[in-house]
N, C-alpha and C. Protein backbone atom coordinates (compact mmCIF):
# COMPACT_ATOMS: atom_id res chain seq x y z
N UNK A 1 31.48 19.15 2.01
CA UNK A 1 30.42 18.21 2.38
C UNK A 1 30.59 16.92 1.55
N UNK A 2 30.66 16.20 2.32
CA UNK A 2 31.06 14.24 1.36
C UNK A 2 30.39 13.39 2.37
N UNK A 3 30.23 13.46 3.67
CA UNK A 3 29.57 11.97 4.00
C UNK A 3 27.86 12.17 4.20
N UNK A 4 27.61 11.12 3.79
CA UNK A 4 26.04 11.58 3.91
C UNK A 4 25.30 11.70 5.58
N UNK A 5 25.63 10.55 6.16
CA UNK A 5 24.98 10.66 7.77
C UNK A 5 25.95 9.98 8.62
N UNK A 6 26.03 10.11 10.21
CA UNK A 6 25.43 12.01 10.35
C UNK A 6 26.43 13.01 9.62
N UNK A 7 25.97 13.78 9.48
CA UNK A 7 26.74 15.30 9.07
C UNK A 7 26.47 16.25 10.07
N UNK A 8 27.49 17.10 10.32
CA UNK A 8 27.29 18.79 10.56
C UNK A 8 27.50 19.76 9.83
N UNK A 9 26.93 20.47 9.61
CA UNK A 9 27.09 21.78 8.42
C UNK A 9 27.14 22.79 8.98
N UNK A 10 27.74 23.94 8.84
CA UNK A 10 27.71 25.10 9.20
C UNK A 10 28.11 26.37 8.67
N UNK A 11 27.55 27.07 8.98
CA UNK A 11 27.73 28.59 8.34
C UNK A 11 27.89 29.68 9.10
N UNK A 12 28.92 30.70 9.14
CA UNK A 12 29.18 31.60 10.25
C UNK A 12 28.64 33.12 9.51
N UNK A 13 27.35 33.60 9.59
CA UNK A 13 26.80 34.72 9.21
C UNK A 13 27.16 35.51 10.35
N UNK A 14 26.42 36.66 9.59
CA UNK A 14 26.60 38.21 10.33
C UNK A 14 26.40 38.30 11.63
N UNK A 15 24.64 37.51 11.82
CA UNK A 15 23.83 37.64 13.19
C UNK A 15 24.30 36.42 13.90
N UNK A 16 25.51 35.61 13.70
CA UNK A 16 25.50 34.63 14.76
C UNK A 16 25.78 32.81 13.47
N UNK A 17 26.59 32.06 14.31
CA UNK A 17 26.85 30.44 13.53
C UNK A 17 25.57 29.94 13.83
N UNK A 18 25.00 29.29 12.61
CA UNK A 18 23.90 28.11 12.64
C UNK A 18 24.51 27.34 11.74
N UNK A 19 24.20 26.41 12.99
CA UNK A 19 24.94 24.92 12.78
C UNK A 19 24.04 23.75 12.79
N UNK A 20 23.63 22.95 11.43
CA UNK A 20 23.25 21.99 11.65
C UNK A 20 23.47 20.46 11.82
N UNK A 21 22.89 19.89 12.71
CA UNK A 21 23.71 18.88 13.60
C UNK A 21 22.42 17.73 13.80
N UNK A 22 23.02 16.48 14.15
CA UNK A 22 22.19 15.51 14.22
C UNK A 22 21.39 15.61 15.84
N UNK A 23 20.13 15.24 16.10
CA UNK A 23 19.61 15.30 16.82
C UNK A 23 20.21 14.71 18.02
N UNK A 24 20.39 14.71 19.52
CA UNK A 24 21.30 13.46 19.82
C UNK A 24 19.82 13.33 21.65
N UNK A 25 20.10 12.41 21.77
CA UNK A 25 19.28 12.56 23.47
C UNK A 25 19.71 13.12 24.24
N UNK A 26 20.76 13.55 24.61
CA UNK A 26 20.92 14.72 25.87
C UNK A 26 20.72 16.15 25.54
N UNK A 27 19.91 16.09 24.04
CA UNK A 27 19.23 17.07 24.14
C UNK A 27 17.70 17.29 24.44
N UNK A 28 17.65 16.53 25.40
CA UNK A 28 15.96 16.62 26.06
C UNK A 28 15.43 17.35 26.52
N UNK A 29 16.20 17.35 27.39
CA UNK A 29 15.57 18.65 28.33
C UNK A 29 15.63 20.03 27.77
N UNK A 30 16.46 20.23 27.20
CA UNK A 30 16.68 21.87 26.10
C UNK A 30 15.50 21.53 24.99
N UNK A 31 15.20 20.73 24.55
CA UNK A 31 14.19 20.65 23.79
C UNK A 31 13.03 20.38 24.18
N UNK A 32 12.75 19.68 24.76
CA UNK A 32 11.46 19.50 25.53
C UNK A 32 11.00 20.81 26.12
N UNK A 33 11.69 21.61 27.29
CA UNK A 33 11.65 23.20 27.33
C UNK A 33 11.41 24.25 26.05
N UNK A 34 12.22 23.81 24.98
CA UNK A 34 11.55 24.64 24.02
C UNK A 34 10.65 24.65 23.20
N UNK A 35 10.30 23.64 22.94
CA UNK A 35 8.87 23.08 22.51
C UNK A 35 7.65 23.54 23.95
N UNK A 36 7.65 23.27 24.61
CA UNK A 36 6.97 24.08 25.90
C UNK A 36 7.10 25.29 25.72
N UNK A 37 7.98 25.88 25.45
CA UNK A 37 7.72 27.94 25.51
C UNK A 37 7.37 27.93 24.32
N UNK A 38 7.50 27.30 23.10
CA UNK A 38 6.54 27.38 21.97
C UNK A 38 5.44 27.22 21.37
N UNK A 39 4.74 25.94 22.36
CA UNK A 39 3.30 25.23 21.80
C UNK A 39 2.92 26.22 21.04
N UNK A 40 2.21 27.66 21.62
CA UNK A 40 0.98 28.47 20.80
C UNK A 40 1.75 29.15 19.65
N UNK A 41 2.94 29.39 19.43
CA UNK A 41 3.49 29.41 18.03
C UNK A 41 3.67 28.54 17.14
N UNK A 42 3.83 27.18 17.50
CA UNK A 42 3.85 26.59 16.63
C UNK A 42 2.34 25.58 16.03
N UNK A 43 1.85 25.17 17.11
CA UNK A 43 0.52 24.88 17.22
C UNK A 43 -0.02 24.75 15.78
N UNK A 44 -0.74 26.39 15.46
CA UNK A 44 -1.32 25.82 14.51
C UNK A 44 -0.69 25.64 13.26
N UNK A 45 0.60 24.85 13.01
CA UNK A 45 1.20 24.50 11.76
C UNK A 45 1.77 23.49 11.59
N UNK A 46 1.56 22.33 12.71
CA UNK A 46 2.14 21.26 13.29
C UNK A 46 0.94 19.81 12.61
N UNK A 47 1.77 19.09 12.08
CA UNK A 47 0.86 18.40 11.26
C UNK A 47 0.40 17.55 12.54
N UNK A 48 -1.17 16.80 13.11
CA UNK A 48 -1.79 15.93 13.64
C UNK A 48 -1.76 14.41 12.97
N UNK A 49 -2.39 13.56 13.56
CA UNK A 49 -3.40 12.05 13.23
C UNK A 49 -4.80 12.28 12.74
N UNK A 50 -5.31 12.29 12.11
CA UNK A 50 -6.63 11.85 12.00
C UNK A 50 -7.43 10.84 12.71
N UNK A 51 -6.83 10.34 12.93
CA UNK A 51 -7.39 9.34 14.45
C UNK A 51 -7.28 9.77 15.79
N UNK A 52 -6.63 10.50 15.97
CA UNK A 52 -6.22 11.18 17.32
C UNK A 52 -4.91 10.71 17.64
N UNK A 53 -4.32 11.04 18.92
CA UNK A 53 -3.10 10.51 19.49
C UNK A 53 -2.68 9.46 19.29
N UNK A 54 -1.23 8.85 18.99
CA UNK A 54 -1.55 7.69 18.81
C UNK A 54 -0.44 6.81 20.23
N UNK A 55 -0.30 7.48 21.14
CA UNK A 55 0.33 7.14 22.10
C UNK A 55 1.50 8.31 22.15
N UNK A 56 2.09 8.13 23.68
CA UNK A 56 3.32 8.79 24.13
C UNK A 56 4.89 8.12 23.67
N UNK A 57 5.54 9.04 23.17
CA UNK A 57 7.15 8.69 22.79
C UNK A 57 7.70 9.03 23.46
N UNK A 58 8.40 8.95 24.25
CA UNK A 58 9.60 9.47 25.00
C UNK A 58 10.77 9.70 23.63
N UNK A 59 11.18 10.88 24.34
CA UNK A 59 11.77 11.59 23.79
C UNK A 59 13.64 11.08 23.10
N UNK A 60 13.65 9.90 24.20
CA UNK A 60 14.92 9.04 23.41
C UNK A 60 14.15 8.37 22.43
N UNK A 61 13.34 7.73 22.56
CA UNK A 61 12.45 6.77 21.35
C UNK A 61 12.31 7.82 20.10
N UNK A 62 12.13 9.08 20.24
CA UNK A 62 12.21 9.63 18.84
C UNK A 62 12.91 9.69 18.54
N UNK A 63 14.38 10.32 19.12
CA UNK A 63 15.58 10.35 18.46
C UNK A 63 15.81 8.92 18.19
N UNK A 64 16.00 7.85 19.11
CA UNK A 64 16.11 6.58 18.39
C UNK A 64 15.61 6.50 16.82
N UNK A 65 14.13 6.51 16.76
CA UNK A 65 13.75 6.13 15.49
C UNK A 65 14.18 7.37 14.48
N UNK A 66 14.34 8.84 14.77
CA UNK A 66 15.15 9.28 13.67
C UNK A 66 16.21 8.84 13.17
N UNK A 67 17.68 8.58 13.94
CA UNK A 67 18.59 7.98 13.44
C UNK A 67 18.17 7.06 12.71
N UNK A 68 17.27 5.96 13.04
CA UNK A 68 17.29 4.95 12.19
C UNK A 68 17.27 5.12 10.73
N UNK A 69 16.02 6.15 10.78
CA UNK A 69 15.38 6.59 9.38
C UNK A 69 16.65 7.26 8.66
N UNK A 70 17.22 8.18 9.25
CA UNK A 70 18.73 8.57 8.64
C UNK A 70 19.85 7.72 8.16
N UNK A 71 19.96 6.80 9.27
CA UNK A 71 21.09 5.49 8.31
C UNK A 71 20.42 5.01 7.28
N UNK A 72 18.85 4.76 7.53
CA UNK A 72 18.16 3.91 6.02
C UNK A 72 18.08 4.87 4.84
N UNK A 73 18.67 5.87 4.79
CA UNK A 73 18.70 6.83 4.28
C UNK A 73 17.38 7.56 3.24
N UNK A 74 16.57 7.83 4.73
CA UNK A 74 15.03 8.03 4.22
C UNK A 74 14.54 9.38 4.54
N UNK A 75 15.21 10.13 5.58
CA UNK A 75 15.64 11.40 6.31
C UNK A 75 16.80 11.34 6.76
N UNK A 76 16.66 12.88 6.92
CA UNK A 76 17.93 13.62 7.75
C UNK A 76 17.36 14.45 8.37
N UNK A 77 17.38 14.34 9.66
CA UNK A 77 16.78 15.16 10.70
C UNK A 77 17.63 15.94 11.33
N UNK A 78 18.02 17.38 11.10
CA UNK A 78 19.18 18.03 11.80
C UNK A 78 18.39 19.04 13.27
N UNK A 79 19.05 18.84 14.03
CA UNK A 79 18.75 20.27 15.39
C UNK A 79 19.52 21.25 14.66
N UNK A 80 18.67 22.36 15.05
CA UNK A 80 18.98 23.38 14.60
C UNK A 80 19.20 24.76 15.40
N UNK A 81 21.16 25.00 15.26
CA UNK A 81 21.27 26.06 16.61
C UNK A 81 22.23 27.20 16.08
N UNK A 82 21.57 28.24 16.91
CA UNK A 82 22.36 29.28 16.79
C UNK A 82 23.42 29.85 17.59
N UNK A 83 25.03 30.39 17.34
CA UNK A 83 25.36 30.39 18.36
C UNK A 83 25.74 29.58 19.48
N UNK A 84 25.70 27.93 19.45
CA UNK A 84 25.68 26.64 20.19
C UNK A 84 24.59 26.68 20.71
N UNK A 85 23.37 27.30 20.69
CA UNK A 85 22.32 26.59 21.58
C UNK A 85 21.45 26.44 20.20
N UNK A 86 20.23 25.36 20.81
CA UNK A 86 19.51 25.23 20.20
C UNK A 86 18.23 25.45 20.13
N UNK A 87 17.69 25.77 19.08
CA UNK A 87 17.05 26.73 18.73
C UNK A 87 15.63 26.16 17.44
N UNK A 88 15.81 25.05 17.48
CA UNK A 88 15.08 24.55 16.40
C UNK A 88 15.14 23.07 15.72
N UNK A 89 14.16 22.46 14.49
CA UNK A 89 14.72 21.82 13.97
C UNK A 89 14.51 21.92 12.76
N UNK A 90 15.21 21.12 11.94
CA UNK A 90 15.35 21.19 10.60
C UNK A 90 15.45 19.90 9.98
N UNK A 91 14.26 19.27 9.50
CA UNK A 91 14.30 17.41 8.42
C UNK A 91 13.90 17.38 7.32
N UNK A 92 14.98 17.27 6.80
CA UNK A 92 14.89 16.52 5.45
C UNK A 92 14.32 15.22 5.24
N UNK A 93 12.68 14.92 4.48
CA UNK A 93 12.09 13.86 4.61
C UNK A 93 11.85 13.30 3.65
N UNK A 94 10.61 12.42 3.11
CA UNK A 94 10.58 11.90 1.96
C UNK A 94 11.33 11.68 0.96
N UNK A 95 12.62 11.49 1.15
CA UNK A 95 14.09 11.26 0.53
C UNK A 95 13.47 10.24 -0.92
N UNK A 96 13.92 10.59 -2.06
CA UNK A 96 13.43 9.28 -2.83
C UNK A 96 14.79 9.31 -4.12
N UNK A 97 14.90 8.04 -4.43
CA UNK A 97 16.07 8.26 -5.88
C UNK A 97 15.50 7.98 -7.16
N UNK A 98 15.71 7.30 -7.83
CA UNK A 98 15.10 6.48 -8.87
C UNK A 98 15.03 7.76 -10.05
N UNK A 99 13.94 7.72 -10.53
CA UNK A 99 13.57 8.64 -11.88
C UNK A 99 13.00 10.06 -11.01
N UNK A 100 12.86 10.20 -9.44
CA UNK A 100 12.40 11.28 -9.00
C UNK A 100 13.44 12.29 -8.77
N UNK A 101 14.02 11.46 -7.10
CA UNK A 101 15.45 11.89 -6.84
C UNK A 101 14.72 12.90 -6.22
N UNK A 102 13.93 13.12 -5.18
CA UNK A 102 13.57 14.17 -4.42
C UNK A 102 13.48 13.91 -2.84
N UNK A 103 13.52 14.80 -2.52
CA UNK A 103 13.11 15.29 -1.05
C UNK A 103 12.20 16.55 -0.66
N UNK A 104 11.77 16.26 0.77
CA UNK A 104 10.80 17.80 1.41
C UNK A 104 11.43 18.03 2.47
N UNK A 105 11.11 19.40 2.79
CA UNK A 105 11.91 20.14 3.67
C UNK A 105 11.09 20.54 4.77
N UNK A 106 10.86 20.36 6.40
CA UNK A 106 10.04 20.88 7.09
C UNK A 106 10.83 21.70 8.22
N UNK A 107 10.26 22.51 8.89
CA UNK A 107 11.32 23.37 9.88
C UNK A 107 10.44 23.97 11.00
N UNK A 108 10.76 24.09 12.28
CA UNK A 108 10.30 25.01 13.08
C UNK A 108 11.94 25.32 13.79
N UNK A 109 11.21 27.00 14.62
CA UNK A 109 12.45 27.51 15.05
C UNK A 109 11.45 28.04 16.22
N UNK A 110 12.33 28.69 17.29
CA UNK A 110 11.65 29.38 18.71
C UNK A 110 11.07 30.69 17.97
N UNK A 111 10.73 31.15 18.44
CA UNK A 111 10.18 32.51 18.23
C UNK A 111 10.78 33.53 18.45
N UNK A 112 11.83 33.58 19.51
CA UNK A 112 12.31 34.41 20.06
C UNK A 112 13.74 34.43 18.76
N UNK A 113 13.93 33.89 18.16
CA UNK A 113 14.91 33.91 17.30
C UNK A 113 14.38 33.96 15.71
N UNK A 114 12.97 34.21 15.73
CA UNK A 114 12.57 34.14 14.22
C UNK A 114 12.92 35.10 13.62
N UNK A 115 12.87 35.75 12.11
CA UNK A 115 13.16 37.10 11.50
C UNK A 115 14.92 37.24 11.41
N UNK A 116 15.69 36.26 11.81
CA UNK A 116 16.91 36.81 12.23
C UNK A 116 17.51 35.48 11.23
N UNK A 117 17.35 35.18 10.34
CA UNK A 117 17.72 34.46 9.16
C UNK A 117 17.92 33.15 9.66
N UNK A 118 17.77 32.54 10.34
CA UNK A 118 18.49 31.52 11.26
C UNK A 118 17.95 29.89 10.09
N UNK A 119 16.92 30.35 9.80
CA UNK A 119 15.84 29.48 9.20
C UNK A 119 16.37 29.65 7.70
N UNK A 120 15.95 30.38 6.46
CA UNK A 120 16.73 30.62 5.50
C UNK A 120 17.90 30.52 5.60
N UNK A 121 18.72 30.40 6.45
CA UNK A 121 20.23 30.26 6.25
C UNK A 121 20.07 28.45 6.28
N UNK A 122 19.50 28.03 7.15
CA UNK A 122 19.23 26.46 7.49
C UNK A 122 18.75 26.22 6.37
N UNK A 123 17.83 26.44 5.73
CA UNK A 123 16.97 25.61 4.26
C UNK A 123 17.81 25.69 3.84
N UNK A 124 18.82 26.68 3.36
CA UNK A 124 20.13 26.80 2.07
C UNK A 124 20.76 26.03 2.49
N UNK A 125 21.64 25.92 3.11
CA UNK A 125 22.40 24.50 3.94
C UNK A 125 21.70 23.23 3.24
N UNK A 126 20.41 22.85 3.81
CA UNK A 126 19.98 21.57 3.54
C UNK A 126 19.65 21.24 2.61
N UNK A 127 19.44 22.48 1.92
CA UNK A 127 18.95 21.88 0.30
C UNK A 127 20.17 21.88 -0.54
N UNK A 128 21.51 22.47 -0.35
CA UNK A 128 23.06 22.33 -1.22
C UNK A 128 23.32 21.03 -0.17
N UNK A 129 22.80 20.53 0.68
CA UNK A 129 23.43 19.27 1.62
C UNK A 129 22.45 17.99 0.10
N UNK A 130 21.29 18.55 -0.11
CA UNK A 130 20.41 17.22 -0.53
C UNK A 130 21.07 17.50 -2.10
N UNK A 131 21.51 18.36 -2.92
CA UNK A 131 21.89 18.54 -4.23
C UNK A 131 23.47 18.02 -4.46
N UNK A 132 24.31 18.42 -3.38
CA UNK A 132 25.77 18.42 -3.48
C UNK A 132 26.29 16.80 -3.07
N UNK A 133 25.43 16.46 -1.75
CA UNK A 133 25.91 15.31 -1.21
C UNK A 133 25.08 14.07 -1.28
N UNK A 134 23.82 14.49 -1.39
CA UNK A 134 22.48 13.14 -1.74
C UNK A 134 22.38 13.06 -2.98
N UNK A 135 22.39 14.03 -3.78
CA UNK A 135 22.55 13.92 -5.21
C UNK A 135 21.16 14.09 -5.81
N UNK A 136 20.52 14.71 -5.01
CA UNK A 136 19.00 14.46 -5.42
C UNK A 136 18.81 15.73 -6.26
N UNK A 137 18.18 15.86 -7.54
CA UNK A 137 17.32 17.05 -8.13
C UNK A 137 16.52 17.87 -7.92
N UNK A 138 15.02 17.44 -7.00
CA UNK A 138 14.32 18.64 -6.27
C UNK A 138 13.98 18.61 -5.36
N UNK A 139 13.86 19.64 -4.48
CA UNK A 139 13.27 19.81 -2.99
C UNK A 139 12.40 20.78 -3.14
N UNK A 140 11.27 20.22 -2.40
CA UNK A 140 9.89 21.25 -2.33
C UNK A 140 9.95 21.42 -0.37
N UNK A 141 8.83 22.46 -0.65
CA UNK A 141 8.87 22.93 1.08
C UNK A 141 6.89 23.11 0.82
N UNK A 142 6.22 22.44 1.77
CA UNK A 142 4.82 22.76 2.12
C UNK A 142 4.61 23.58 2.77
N UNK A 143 3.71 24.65 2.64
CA UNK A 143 3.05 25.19 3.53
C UNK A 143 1.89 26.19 3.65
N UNK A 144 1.17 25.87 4.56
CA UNK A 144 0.01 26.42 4.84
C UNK A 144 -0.18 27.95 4.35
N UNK A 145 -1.53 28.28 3.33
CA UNK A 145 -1.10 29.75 2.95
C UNK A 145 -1.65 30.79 3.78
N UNK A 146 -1.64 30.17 5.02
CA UNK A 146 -2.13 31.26 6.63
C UNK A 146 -0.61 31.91 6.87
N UNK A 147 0.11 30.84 6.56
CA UNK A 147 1.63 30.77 7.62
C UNK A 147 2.49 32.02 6.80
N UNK A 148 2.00 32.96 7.27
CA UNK A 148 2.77 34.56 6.40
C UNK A 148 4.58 33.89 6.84
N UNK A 149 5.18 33.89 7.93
CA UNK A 149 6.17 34.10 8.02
C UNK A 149 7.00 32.81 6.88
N UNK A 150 6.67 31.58 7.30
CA UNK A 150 7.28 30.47 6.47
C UNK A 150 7.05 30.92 4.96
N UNK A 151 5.96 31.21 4.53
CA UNK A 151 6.01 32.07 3.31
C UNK A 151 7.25 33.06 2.74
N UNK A 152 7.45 33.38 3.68
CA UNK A 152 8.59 34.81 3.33
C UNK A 152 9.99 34.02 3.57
N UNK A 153 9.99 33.18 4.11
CA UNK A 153 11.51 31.75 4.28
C UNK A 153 11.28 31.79 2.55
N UNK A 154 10.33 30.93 2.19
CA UNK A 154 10.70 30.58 0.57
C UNK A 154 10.65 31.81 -0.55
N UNK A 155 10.44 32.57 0.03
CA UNK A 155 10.57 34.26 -1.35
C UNK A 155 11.53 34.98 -0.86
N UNK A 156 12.65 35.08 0.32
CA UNK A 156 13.60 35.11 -0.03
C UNK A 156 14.91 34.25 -0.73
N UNK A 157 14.23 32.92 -0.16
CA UNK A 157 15.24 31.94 -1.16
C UNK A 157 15.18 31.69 -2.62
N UNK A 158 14.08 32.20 -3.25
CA UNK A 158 13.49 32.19 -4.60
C UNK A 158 13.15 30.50 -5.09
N UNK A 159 12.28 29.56 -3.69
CA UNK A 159 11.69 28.75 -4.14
C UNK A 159 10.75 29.18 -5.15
N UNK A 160 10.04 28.22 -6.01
CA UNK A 160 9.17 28.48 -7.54
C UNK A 160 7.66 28.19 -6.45
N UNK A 161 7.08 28.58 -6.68
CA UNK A 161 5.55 28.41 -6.13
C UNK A 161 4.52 27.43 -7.15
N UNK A 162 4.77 26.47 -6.93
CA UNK A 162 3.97 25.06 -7.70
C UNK A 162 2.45 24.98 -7.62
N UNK A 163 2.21 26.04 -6.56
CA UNK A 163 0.50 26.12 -6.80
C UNK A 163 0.23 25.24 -5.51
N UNK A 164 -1.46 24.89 -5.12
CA UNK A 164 -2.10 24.63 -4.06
C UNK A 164 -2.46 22.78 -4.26
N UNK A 165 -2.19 22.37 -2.95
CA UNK A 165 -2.05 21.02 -3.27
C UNK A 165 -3.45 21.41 -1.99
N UNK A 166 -4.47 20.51 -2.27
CA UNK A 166 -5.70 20.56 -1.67
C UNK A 166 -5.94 19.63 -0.33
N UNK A 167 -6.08 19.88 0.72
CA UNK A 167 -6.65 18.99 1.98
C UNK A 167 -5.31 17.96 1.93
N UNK A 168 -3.66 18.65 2.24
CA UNK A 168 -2.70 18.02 1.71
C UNK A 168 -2.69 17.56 3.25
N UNK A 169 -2.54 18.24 4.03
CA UNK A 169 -1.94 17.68 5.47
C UNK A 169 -2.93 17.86 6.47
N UNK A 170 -3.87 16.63 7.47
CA UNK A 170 -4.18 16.71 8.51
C UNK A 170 -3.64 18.02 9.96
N UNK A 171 -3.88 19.19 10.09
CA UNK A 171 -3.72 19.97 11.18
C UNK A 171 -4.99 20.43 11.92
N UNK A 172 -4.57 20.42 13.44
CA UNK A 172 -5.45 20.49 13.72
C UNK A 172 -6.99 19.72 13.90
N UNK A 173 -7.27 19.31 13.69
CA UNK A 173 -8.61 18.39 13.17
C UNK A 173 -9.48 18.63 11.95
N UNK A 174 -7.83 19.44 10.92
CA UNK A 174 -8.61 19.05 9.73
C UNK A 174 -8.06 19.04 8.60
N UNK A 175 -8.27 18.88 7.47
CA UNK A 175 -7.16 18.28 6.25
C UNK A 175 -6.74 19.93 5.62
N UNK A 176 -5.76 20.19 5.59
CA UNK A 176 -5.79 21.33 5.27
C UNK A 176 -4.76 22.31 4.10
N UNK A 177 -5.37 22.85 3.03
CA UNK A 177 -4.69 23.03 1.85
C UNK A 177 -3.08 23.60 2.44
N UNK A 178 -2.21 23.09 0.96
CA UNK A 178 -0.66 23.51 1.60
C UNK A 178 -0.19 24.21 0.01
N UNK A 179 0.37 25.38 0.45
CA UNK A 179 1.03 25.30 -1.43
C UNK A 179 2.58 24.88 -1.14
N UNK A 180 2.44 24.40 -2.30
CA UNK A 180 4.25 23.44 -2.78
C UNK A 180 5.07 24.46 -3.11
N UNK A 181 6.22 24.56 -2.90
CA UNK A 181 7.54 25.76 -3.28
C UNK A 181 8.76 24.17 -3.89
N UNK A 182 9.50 24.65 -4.89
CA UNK A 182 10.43 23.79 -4.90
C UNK A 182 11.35 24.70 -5.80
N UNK A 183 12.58 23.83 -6.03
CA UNK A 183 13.80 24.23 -6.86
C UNK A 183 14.33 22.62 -6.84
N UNK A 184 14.84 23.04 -8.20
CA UNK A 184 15.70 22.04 -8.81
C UNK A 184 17.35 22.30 -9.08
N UNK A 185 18.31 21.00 -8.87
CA UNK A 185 19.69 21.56 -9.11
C UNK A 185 19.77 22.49 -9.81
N UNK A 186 19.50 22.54 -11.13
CA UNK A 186 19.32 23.28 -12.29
C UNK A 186 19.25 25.01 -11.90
N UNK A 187 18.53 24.99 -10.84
CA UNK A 187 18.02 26.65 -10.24
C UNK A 187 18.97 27.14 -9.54
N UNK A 188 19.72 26.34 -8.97
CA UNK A 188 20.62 26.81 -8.58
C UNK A 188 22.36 26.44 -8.57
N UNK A 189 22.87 26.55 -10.11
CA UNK A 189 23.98 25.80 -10.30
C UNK A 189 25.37 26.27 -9.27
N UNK A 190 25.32 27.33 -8.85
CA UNK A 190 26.26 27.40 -7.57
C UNK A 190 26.01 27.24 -5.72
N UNK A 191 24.90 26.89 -5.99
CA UNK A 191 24.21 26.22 -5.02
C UNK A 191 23.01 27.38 -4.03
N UNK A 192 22.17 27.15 -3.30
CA UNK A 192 21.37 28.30 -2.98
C UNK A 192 22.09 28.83 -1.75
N UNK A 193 22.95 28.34 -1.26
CA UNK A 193 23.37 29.22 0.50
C UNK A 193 24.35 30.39 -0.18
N UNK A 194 25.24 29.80 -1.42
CA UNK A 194 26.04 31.35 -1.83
C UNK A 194 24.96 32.21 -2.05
N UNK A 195 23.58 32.14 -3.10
CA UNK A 195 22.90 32.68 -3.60
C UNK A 195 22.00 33.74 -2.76
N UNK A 196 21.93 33.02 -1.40
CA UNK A 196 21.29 33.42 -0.51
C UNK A 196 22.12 34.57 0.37
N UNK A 197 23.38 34.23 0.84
CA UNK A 197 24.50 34.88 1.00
C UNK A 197 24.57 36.35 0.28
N UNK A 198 24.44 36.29 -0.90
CA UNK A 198 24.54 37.24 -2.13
C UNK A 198 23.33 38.47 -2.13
N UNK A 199 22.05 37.83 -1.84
CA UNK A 199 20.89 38.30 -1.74
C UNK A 199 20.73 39.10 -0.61
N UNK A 200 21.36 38.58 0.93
CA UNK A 200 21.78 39.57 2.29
C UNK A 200 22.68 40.35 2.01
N UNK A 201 23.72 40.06 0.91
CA UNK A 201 24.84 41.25 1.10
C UNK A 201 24.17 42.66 0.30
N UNK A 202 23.16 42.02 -0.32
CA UNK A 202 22.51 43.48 -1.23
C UNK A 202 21.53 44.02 -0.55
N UNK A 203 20.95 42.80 0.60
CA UNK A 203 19.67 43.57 1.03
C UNK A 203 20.06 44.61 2.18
């Protein structure tokens, strides 16, 4: 891994290759469909406006403005697939350097493919992508302490649990507590996807 954007990363596990890859527009219709067979899974964990809607994007206009945010090197927004289809996404956001040098990690995947590492194999990827190639020191991951499954993403990776950040994210129509998970280079000096790797071969 050496160029920063776009990149593809990939890893060929037991249950199948997940490969992460830059978002591109002719993936619309495969995504737009899967976001449709997902709404009520993902629903309630999907951050809102506090104002309400704030208009319709067409679906090239987002990928447009992701790339952008990726060359300004502010995210990295990868699709996320198993097997060549796709299956999810995976962004690296709040990118920062200076005396912080951090980033956050957000993810959804289909349902029909959850439990099957697809997701933990993806965070390890992106977080040795933000340590090895962005150069950054820590990545935290938010999340809601309803959300049992995303919970169990960061305790098999042995994110640190930073405690409850209060009325952190608007969902739903309402501000709603998130706890912080993070790791620092330091936590993981051979990076977390071997570590993680290591942790399936025992489990």
């Amino acid at each position: 891994m050496t160029k920063a954007w776009p990149v593809t990363l990939r890893e060929d596990t037991a249950r199948g290759v997940v490969l992460l890859r830059p978002l591109r527009r002719r993936d619309a219709q495969t995504w737009l469909r899967l976001r449709a067979a997902n709404q009520s899974w993902l629903e309630p964990w999907e951050a809102t406006s506090p104002g309400g809607p704030t208009g319709s994007t067409t679906f090239g206009e987002y990928v447009r403005l992701l790339s952008q945010q990726a060359r300004s090197g502010a995210t990295a927004p990868f699709a996320v697939e198993l097997d060549g289809e796709l299956v999810g996404q995976l962004t690296v956001s709040s990118i920062t350097y200076g005396s912080l040098c951090s980033a956050a990690i957000g993810y959804w995947v289909s349902q029909d493919v959850a439990g099957r590492g697809v997701i933990p194999t993806a965070v390890a990827m992106a977080t040795d992508y933000c340590f090895q190639v962005l150069g950054l020191h820590r990545v935290e991951i938010n999340i809601r302490p309803e959300n049992d499954r995303s919970l169990r993403v960061v305790a098999k990776l042995g994110f640190r649990d930073e405690g409850v950040r209060e009325r952190y994210l608007h969902i739903q129509g309402q501000w709603r507590d998130h706890r912080t998970f993070a790791l620092t280079s330091e936590d993981v000096p051979g990076g977390l996807l071997a570590r993680w790797q290591r942790t399936r071969a025992q489990g």
